[in-house]
Protein backbone atom coordinates (compact mmCIF):
# COMPACT_ATOMS: atom_id res chain seq x y z
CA UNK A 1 0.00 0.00 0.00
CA UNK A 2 1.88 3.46 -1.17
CA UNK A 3 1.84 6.52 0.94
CA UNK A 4 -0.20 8.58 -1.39
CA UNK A 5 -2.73 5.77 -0.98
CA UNK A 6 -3.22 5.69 2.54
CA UNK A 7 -3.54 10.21 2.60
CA UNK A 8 -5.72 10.01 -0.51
CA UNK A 9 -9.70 10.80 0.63
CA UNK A 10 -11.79 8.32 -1.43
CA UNK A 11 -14.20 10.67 -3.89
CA UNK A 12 -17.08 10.15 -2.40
CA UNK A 13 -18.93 7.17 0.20
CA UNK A 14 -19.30 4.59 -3.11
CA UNK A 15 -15.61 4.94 -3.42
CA UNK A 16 -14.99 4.78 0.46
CA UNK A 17 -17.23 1.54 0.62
CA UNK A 18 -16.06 -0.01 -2.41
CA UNK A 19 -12.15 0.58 -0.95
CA UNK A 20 -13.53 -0.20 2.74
CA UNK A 21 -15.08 -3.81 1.31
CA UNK A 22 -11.31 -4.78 -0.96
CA UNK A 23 -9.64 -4.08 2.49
CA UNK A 24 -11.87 -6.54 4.10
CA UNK A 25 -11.38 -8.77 1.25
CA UNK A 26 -7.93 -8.71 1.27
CA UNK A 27 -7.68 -9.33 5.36
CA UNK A 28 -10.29 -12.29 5.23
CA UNK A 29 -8.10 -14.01 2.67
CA UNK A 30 -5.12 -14.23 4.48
CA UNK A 31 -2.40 -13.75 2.10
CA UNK A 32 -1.26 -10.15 3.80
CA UNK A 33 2.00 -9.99 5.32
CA UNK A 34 1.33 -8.41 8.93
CA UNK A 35 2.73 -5.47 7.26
CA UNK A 36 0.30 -5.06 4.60
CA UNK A 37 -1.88 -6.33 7.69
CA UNK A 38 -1.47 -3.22 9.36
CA UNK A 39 -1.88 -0.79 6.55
CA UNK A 40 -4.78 -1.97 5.59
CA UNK A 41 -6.52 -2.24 8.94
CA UNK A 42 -5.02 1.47 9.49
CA UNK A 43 -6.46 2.73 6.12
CA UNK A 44 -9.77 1.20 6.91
CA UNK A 45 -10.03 2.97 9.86
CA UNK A 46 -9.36 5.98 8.29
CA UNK A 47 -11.93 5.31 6.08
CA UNK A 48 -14.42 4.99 8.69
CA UNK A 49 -13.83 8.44 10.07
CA UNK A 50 -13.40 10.31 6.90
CA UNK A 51 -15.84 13.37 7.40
CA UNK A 52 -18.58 11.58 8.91
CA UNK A 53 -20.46 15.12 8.43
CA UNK A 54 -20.60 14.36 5.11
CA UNK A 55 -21.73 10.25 5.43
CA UNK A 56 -22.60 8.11 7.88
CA UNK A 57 -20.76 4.20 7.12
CA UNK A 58 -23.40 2.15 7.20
CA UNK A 59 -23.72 0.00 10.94
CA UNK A 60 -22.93 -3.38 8.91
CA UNK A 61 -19.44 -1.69 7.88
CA UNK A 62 -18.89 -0.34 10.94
CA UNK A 63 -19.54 -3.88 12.14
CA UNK A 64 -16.86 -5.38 10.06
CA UNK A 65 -14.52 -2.86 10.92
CA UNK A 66 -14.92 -3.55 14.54
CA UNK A 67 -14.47 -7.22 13.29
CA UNK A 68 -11.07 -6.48 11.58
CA UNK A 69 -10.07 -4.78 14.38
CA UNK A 70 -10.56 -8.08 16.11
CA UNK A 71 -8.99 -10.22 13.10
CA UNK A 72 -5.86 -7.99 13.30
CA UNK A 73 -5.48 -7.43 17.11
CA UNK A 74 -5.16 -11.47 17.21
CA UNK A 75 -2.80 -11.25 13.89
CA UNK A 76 -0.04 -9.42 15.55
CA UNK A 77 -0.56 -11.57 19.10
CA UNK A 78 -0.12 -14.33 17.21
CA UNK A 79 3.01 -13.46 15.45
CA UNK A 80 4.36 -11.74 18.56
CA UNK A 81 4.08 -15.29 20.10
CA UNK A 82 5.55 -17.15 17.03
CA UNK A 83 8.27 -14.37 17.44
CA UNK A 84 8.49 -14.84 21.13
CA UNK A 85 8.82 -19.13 20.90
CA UNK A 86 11.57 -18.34 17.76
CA UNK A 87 13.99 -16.68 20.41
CA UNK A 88 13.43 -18.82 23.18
CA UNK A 89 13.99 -21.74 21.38
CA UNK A 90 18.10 -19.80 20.16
């Protein structure tokens, strides 16, 4: 994910949902390094606070964004632990 990605506002909420739903796509396949991981679940969130003046995310996106949160929180514990065992067992 490039830099000028992640500060780029999405055009309006179709593109903001549309972007919002790939990120979720991408996460629930888990092919993402915890890297990509990351910037995803930090663009989403950015997504989901974009000038909520202007739209409201739908509750079942703001659902699976609470959800990814979730997904990714137990991502990093998990490699954190693998991480963890590695150096114990040097």
């Amino acid at each position: 994910m490039s830099k000028s990605a992640k500060s780029t506002p999405p055009k309006n909420f179709e593109a903001a949902v549309s972007e919002l739903e790939g990120l979720v796509a991408a996460m629930e396949a888990g092919n993402l390094t915890l890297e990509d991981s990351l910037a995803a679940y930090k663009r989403g969130m950015e997504l989901t606070v974009l000038r909520p003046e202007a739209y409201a995310l739908p509750e079942s996106l703001l659902a699976e964004a609470k959800e990814l949160t979730a997904i990714v929180t137990v991502s990093i514990r998990t490699a954190r632990n693998n991480q963890e065992k590695k150096r114990k067992q040097t």
